[in-house]
Protein backbone atom coordinates (compact mmCIF):
# COMPACT_ATOMS: atom_id res chain seq x y z
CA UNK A 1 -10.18 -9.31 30.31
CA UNK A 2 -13.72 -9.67 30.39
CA UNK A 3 -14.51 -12.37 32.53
CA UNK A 4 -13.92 -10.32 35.73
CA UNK A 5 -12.35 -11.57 39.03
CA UNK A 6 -10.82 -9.94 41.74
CA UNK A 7 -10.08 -5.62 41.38
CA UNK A 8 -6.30 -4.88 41.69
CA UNK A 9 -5.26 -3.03 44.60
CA UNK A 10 -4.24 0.84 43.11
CA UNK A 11 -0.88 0.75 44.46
CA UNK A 12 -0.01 -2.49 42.25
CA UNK A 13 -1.40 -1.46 39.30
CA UNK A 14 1.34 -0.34 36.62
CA UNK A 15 1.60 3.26 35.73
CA UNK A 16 2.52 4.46 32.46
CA UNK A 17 3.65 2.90 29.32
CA UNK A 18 6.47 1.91 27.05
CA UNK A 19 6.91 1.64 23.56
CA UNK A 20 8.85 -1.33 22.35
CA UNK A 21 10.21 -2.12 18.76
CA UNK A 22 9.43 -5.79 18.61
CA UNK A 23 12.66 -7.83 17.74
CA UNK A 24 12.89 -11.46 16.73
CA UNK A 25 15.08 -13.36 19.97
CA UNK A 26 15.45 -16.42 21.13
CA UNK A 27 14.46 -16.04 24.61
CA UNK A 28 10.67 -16.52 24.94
CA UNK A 29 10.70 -15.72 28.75
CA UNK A 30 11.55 -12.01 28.69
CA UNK A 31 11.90 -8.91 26.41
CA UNK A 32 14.64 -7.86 25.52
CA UNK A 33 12.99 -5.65 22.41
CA UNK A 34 14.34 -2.45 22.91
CA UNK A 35 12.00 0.38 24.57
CA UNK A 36 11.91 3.53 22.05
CA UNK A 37 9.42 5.66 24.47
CA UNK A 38 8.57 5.69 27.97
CA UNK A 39 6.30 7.95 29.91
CA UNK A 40 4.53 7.76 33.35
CA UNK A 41 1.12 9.97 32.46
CA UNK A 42 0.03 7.33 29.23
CA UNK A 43 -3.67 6.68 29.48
CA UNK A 44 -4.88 3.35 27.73
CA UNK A 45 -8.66 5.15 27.47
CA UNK A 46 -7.33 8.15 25.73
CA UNK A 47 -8.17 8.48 22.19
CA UNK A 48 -5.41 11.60 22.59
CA UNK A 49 -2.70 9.13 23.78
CA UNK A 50 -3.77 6.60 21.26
CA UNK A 51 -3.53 9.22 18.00
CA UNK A 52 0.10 9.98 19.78
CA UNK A 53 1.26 6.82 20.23
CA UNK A 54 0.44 6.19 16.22
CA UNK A 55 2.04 9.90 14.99
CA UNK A 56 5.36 9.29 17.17
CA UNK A 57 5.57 5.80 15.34
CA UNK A 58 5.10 7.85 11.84
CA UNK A 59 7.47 10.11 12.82
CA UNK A 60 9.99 7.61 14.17
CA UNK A 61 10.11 5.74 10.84
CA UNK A 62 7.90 2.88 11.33
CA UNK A 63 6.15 3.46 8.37
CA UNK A 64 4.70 0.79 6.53
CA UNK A 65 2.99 0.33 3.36
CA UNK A 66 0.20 -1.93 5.24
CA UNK A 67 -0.68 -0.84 8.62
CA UNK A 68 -2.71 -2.87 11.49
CA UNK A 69 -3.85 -1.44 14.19
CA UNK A 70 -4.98 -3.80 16.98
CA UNK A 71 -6.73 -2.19 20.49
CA UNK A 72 -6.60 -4.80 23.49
CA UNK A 73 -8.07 -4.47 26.01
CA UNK A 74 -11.72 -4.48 27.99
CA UNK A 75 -14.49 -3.95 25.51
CA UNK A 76 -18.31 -3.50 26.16
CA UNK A 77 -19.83 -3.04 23.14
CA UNK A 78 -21.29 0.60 22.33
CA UNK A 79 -20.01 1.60 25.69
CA UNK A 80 -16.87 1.75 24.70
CA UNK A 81 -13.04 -0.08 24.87
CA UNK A 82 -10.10 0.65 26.83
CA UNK A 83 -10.80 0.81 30.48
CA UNK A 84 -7.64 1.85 31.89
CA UNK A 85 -7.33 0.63 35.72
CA UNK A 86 -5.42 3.70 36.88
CA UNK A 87 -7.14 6.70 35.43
CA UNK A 88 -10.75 5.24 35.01
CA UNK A 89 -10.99 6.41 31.39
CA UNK A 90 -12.05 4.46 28.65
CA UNK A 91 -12.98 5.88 24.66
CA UNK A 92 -16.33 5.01 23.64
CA UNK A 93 -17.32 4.10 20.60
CA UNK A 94 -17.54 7.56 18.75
CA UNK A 95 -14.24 8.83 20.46
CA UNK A 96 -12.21 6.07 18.90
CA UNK A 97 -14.01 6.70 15.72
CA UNK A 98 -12.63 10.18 15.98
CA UNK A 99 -8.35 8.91 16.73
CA UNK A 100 -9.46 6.44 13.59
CA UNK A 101 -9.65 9.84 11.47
CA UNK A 102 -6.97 11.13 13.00
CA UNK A 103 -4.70 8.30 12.64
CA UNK A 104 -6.09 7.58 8.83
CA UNK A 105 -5.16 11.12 8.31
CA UNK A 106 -1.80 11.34 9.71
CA UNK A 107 -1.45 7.75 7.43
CA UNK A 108 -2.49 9.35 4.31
CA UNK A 109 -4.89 6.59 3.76
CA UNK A 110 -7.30 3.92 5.52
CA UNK A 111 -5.88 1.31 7.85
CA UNK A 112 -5.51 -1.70 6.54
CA UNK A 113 -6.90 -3.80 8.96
CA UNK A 114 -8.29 -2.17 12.56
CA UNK A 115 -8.54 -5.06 15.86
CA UNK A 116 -9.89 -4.99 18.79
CA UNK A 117 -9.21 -7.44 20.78
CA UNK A 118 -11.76 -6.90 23.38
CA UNK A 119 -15.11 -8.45 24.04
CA UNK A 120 -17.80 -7.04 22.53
CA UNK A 121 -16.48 -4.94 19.67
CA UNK A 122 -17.66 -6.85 16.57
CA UNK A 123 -21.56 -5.77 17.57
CA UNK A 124 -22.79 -4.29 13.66
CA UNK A 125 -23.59 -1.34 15.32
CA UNK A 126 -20.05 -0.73 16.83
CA UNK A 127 -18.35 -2.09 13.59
CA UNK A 128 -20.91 -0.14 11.38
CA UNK A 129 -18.91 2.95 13.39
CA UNK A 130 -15.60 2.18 11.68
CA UNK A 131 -16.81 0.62 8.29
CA UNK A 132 -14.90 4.06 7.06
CA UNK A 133 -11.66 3.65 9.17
CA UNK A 134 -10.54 0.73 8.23
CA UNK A 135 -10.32 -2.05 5.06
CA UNK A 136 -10.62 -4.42 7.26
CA UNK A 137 -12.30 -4.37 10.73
CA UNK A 138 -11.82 -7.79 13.03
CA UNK A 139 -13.23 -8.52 16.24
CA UNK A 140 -15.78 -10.41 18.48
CA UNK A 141 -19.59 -9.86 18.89
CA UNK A 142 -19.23 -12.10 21.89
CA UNK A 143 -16.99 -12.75 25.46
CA UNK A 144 -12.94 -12.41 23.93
CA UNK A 145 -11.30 -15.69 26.03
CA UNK A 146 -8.76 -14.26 28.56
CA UNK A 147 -5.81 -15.19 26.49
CA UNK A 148 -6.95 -12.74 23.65
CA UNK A 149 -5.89 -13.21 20.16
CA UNK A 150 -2.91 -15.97 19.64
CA UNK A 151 -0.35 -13.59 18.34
CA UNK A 152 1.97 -16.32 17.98
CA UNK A 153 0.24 -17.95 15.85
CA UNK A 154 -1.11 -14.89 13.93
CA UNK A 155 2.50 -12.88 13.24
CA UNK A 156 4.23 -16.35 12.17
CA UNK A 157 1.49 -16.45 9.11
CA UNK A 158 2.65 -12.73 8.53
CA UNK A 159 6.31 -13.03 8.67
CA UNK A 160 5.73 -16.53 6.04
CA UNK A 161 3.67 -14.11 3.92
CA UNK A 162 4.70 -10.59 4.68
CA UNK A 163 3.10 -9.33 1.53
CA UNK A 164 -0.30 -10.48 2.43
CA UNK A 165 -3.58 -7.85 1.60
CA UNK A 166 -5.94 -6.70 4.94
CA UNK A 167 -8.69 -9.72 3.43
CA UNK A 168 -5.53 -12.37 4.34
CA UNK A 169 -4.80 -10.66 7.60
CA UNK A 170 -8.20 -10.66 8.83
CA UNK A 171 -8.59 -14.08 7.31
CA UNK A 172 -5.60 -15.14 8.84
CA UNK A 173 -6.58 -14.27 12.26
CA UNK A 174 -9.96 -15.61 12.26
CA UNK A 175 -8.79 -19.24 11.50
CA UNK A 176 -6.06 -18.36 13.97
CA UNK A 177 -8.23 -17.37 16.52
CA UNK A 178 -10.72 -20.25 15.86
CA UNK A 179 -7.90 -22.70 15.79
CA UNK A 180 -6.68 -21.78 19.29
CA UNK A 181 -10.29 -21.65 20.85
CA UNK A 182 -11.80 -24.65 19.92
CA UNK A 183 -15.42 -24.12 21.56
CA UNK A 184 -17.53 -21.09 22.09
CA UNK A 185 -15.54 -18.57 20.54
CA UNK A 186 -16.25 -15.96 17.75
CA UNK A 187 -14.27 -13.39 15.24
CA UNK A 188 -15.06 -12.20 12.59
CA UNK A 189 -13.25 -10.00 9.55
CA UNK A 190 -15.56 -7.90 7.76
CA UNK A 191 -15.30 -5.53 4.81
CA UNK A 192 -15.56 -2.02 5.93
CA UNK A 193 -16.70 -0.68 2.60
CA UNK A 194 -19.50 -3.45 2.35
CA UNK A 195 -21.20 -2.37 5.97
CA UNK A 196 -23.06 0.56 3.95
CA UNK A 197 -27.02 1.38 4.84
């Protein structure tokens, strides 16, 4: 997260990545979702490994007829998001832009709603960047608390409302997201077709 602390020593970093298909289960302690992909080479600051990770989903058959796309991770703003501690790569701002098109083209369409949960990311000149990505663009201008988003709390209002539009996502996450951090924390959802000029 942002805040900082103490580096990680290399050798006890984790390397590589898996892809899990998120299951409902009753034990909140471990996953047992299963793993669909594994590799040992994934980069977190590749937009390459990012537009992967999204075809191999498509081409799995996790297609759905809404799609959000949530980034978490270290943010700074128009520096970029996705610092990954083992390769020392991050995107910037107009490299994600680029796995957006990428991504929106392999969809057919726009994301519905595009996340970053990562400090910084909501700046209008980062958003203004992917005001043609995405319907629906949510994030923070300011510090993202270490706990991040409360998923919990944000994927139980989906699964009562499956059905809901990007506008109730992103609405649904903000009041999440302020509900969870009562003081001194800000997200936003913002139209990407009304950041024009």
């Amino acid at each position: 997260r942002c805040g900082g602390g103490l580096p990680v020593p290399r050798a006890d970093r984790q390397r590589g990545a898996r892809t899990i298909v998120v299951t409902r289960d009753s034990d909140p302690n471990r996953i047992t979702s299963p793993a669909v992909f594994t590799s040992n080479d994934a980069d977190m600051g590749s937009e390459a490994n990012l537009v992967r990770f999204v075809k191999r989903a498509l081409r799995n058959g996790y297609r759905a007829r809404k799609t959000a796309l949530i980034l978490w991770n270290h943010g700074a703003g128009r520096l970029g998001i996705s610092f990954d501690d083992v390769s020392r790569n991050h995107m910037e701002v107009d490299e994600l832009g680029r796995a957006l098109d990428q991504i929106n083209q392999a969809l057919g369409r726009k994301l519905d709603v595009f996340a970053t949960d990562a400090c910084l990311m909501q700046m209008a000149s980062v958003a203004y960047e992917f005001r043609d990505r995405a319907q629906v663009i949510v994030g923070s201008e300011e510090v993202i608390p270490g706990n991040g988003y409360p998923y919990t709390a944000i994927l139980t209002r989906l699964a009562t409302a499956p059905d809901m539009e990007a506008e109730e996502l992103g609405r649904a996450m903000v009041e999440a997201y302020g509900a969870s951090y009562a003081s001194a924390a800000t997200l936003s959802a913002i139209r990407g077709e009304a950041m024009e000029g």
